[in-house]
Protein backbone atom coordinates (compact mmCIF):
# COMPACT_ATOMS: atom_id res chain seq x y z
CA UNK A 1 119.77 -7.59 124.30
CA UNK A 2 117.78 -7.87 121.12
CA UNK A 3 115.19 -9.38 119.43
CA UNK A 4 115.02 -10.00 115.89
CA UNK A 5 112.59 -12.09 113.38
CA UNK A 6 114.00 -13.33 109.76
CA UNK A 7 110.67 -13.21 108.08
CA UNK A 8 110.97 -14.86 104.64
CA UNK A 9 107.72 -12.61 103.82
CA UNK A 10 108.45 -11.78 99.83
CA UNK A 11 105.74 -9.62 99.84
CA UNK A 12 102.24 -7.55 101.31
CA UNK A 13 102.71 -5.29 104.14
CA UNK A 14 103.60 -6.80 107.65
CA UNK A 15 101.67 -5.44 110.92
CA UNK A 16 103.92 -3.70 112.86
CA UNK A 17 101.52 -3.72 115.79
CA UNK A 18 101.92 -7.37 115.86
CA UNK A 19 105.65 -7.19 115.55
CA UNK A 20 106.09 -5.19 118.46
CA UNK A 21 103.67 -6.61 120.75
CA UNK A 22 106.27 -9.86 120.49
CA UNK A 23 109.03 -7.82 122.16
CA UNK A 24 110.88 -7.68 118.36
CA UNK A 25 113.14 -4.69 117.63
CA UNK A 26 113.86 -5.70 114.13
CA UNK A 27 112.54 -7.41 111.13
CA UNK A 28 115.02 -8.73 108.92
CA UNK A 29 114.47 -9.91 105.05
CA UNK A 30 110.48 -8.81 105.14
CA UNK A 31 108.36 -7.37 102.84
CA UNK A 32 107.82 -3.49 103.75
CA UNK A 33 106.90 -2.53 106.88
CA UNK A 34 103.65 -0.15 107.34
CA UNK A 35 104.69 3.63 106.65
CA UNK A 36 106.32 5.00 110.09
CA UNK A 37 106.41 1.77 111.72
CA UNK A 38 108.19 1.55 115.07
CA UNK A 39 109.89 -1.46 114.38
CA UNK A 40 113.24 -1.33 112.53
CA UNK A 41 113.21 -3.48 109.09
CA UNK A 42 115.88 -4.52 106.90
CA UNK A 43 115.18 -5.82 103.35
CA UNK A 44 117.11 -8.24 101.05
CA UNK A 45 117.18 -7.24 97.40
CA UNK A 46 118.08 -10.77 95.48
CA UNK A 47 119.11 -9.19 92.36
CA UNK A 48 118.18 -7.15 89.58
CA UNK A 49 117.71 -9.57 86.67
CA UNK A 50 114.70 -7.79 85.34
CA UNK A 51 116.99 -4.69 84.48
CA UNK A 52 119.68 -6.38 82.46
CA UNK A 53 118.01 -9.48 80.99
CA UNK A 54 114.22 -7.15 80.45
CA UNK A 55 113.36 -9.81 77.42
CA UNK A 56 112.74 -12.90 79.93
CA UNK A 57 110.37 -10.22 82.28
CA UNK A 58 106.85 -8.76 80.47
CA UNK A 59 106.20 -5.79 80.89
CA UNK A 60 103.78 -5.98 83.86
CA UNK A 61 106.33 -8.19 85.71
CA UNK A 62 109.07 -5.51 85.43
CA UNK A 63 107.04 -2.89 86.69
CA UNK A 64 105.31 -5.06 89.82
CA UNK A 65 109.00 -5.69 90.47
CA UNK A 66 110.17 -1.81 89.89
CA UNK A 67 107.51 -0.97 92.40
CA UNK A 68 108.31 -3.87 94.79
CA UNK A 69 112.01 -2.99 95.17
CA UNK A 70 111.02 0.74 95.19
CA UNK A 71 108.89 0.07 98.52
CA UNK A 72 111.51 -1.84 100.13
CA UNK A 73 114.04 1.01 99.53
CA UNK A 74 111.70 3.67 101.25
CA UNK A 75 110.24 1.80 104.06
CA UNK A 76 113.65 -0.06 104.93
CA UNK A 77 116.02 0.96 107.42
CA UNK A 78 118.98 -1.57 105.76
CA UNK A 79 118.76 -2.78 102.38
CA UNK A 80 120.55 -6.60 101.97
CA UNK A 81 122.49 -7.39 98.58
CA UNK A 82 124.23 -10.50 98.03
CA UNK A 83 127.21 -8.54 95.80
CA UNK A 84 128.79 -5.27 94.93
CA UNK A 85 127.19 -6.16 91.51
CA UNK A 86 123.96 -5.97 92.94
CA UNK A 87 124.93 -2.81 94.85
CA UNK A 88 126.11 -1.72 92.00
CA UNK A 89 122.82 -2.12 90.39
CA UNK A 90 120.73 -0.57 93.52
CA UNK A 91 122.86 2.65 93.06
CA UNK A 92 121.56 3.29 89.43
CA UNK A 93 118.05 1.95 90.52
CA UNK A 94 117.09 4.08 93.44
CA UNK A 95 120.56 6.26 94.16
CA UNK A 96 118.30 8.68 96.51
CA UNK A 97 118.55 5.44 98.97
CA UNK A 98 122.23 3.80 98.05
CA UNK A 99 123.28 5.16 101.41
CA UNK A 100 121.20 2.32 103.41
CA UNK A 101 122.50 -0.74 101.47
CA UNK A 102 124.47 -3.29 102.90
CA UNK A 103 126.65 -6.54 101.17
CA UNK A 104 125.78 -9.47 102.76
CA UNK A 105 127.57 -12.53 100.82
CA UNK A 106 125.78 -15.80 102.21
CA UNK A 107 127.85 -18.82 102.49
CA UNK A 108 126.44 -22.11 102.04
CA UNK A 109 126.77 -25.37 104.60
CA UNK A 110 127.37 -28.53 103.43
CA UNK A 111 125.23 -31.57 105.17
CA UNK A 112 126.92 -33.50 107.72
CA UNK A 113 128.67 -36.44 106.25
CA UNK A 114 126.57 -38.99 108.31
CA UNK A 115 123.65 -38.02 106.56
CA UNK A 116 125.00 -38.03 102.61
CA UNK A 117 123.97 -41.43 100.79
CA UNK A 118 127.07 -43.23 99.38
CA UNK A 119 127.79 -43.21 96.24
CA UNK A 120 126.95 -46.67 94.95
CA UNK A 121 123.62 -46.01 96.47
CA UNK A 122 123.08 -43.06 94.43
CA UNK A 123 124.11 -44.77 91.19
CA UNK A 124 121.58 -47.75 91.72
CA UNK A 125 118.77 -44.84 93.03
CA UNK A 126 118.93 -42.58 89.93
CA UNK A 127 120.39 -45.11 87.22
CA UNK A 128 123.84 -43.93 86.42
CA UNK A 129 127.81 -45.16 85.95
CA UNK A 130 131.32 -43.89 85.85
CA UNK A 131 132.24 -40.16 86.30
CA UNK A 132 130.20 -37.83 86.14
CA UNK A 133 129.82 -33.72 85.89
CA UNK A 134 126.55 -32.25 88.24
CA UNK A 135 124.71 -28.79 86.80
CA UNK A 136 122.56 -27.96 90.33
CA UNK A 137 120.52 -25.12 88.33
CA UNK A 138 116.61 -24.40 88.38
CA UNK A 139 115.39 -25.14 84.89
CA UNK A 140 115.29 -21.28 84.29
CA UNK A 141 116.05 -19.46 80.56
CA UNK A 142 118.82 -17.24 82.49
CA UNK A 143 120.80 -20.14 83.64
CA UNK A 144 121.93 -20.66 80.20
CA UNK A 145 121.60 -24.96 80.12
CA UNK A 146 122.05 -24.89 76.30
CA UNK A 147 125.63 -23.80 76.34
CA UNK A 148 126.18 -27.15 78.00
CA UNK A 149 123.94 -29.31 75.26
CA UNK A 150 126.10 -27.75 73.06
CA UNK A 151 129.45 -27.93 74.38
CA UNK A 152 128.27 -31.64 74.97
CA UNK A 153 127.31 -32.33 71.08
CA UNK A 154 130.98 -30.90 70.55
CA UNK A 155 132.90 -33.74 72.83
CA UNK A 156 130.37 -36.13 71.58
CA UNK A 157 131.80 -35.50 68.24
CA UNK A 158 134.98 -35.48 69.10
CA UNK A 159 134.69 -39.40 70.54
CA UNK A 160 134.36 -37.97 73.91
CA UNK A 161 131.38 -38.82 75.56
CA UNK A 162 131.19 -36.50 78.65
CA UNK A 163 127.94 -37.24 81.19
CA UNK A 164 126.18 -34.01 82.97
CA UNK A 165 123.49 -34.95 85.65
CA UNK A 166 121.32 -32.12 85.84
CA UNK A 167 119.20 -31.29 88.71
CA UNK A 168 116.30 -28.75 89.61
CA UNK A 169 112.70 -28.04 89.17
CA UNK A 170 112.10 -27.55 85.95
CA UNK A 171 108.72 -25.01 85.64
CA UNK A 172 109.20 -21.43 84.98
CA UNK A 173 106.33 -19.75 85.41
CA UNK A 174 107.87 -16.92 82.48
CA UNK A 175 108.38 -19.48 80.53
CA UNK A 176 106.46 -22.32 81.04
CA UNK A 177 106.96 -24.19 77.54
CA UNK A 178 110.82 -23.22 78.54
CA UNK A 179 111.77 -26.91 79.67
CA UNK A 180 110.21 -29.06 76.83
CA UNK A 181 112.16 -26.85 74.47
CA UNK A 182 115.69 -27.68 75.93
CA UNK A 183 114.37 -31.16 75.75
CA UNK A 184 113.81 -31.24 72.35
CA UNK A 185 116.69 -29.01 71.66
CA UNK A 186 119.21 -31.96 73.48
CA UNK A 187 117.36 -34.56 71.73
CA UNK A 188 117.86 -32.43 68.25
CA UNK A 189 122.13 -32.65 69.52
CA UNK A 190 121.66 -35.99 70.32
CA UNK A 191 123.21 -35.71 73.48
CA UNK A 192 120.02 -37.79 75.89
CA UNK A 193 122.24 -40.33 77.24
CA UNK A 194 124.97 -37.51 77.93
CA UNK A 195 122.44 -34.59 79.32
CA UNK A 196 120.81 -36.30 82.37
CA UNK A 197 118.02 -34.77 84.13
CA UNK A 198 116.98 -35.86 87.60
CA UNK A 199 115.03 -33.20 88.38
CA UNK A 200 114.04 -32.08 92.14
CA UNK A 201 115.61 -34.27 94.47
CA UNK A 202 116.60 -35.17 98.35
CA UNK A 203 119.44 -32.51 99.47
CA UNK A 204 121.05 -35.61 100.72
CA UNK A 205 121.02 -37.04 97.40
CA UNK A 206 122.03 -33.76 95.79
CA UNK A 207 124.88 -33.53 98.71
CA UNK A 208 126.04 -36.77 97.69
CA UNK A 209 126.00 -36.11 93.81
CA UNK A 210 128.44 -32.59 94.68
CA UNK A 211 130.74 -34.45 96.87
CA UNK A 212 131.58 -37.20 93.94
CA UNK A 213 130.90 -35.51 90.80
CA UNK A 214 134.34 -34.32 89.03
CA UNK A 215 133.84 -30.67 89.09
CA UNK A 216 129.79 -28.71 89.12
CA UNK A 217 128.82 -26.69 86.26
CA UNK A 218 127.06 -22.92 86.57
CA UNK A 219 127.05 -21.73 83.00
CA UNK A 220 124.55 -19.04 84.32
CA UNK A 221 123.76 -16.16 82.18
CA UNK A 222 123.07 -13.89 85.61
CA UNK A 223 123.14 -14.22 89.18
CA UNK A 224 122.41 -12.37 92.39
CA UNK A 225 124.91 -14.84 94.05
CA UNK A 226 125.26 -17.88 92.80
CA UNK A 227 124.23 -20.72 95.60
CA UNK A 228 126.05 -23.46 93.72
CA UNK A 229 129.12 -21.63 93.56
CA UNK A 230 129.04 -21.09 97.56
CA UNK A 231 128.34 -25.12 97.62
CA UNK A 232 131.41 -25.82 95.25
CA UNK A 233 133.51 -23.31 97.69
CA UNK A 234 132.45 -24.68 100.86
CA UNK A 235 133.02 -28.85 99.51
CA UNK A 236 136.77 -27.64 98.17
CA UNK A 237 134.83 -28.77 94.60
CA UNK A 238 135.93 -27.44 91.47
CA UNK A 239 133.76 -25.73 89.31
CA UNK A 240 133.14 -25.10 85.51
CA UNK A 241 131.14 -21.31 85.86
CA UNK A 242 130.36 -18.79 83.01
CA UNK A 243 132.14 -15.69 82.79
CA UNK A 244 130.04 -12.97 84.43
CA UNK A 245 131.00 -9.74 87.43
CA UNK A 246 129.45 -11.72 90.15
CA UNK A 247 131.29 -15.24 89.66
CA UNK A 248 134.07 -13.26 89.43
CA UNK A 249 133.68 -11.63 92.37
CA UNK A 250 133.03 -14.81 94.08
CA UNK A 251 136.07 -15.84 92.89
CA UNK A 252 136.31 -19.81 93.85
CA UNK A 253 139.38 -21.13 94.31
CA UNK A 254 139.30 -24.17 91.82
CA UNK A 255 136.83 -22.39 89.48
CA UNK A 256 137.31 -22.08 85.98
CA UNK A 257 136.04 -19.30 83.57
CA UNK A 258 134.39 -19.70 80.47
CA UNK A 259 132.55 -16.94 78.16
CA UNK A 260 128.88 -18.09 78.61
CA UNK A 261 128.01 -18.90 74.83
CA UNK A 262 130.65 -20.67 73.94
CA UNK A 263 130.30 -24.28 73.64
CA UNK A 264 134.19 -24.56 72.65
CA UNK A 265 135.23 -22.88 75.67
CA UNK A 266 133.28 -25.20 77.50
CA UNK A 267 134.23 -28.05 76.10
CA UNK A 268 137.49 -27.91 76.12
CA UNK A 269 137.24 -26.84 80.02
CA UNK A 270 135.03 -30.39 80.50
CA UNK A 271 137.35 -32.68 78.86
CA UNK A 272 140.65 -31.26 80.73
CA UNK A 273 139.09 -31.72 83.76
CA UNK A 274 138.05 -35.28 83.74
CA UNK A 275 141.78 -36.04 82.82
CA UNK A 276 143.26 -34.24 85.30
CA UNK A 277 140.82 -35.50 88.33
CA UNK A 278 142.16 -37.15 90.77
CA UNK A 279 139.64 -38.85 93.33
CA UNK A 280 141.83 -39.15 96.27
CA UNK A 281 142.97 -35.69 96.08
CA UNK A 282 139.52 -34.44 96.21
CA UNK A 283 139.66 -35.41 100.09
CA UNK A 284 142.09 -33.25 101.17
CA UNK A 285 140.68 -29.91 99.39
CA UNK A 286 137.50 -31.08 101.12
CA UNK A 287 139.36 -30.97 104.45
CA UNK A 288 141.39 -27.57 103.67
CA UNK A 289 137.62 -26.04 102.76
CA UNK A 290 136.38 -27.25 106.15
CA UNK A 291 138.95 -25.19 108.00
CA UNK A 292 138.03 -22.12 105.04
CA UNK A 293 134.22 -22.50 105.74
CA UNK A 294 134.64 -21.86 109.61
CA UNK A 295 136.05 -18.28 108.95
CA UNK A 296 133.46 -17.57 105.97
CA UNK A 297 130.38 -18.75 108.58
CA UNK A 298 131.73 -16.40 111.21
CA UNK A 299 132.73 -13.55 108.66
CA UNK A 300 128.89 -13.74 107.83
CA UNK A 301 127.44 -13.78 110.88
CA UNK A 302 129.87 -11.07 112.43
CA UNK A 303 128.73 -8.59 109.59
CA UNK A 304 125.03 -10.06 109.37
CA UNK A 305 124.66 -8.88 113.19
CA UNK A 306 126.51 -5.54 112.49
CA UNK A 307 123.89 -4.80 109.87
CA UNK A 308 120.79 -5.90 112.27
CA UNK A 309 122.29 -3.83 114.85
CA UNK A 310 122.69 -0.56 113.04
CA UNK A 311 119.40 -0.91 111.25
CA UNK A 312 117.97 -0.54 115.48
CA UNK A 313 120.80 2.43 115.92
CA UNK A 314 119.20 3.89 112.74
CA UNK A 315 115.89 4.29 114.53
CA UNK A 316 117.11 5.56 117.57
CA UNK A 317 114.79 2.66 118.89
């Protein structure tokens, strides 16, 4: 019998006195542990944006981050990444500690049914009609929301008016003048009425909008492991999602690839799906990813507790 905390600490040093005064053997997704602690610790690495896009990082913030990752590599018993991308990526950053890393892909779960507002509800609440595409993205530089003004301005001038809801909080503290710019910059397409931002909202609500959008968008420029992806897996959705190693290797089963700056690509990928989306058959890839999401939840869980459990055989605790 074990016990085990899941800390979402992101940083400082944790008191391993404390720890193990609780009866806790492990610490799981902490920030590092006190040098020779007693208590076994495994650390989740997100991802390692600040390596391959450096320009959206200064140069302070890639070196706090450098440093960060470095600590959680030498105090850690079990390093978590989301992807063999980002393991990839730990094996060029610190290859002296490779040998502890671990891929744990997350899954996501849906809401319960009962609890998702219907859809005319939604329409009246956030002031919509007709079909719709939903972008679930923070408002973030790297998650490349342009690429869908533009492919946008392209159906719009092709007599195909195509609406995106777009949710998400939209400060970035790299970037905070990062939001009014794509503003202005889908005002400057003319594309307002088309672009539609609701910003942060209920899970419900945001729930609701996946279940009954035609397809979700991630035109993201990088990802650790993309949540929304894991969302359009576990609903049976299909989804619209750029062309980069770790979609890829979450490979969705109704997704479809486009290079990330290209509005054409895009476009042409919105407007084919609308025609071919069929409402009714949307239920019964929604009950065939039910069945799916069972084996991915236990698949997680059955490695997630392998990891926790070596991490203590590690110690020899």
């Amino acid at each position: 019998r074990h016990t085990i905390l899941v800390s979402d600490w992101s940083s400082g040093v944790c008191s391993s006195d404390l720890i193990s005064s609780q009866g806790i053997d492990v610490i799981s997704h902490s920030g590092p542990l006190v040098r020779n602690s007693r208590i076994a610790s495994v650390a989740w690495i997100p991802d390692f944006q600040h390596v391959h896009l450096p320009q959206l990082f200064t140069d302070r913030e890639r070196l706090v981050r450098d440093r960060y990752f470095t600590d959680l590599c030498c105090r850690s018993d079990k390093i978590i990444v989301s992807s063999h991308s980002a393991l990839s990526d730990l094996e060029s950053f610190a290859p002296h500690h490779a040998r502890k890393a671990e891929v744990l892909r997350f899954v996501a779960s849906p809401r319960d049914a009962s609890v998702i507002p219907a859809l005319s509800a939604l329409q009246q609440k956030y002031q919509f009609t007709g079909r719709f595409f939903l972008l679930p993205n923070q408002f973030w530089a790297h998650k490349n929301h342009r690429v869908v003004i533009d492919a946008l301005a392209v159906l719009k001038q092709r007599g195909q008016p195509i609406v995106v809801l777009a949710t998400g909080g939209a400060e970035d503290h790299r970037n905070p003048r990062f939001f009014g710019s794509l503003m202005a910059y889908a005002a400057q397409r003319e594309v307002g009425r088309q672009f539609r931002v609701l910003g942060v909202i209920p899970f419900e609500d945001l729930s609701g909008l996946m279940m009954n959008a035609v397809a979700l968008i991630n035109p993201s420029h990088f990802e650790g492991w993309s949540t929304s992806v894991e969302e359009a897996k576990s609903l049976g959705k299909r989804i619209l999602l750029s062309d980069i190693p770790v979609h890829r290797e979450q490979s969705p089963e109704r997704g479809t690839f486009f290079p990330a700056d290209d509005p054409e690509s895009l476009a042409r990928a919105l407007a084919t799906t609308l025609v071919e989306f069929d409402p009714q058959s949307e239920f019964e890839y929604l009950d065939d990813a039910r069945v799916k999401l069972h084996h991915r939840q236990v698949e997680f869980a059955q490695t997630y507790q392998r990891i926790l459990l070596a991490s203590r055989r590690s110690t020899n605790r």
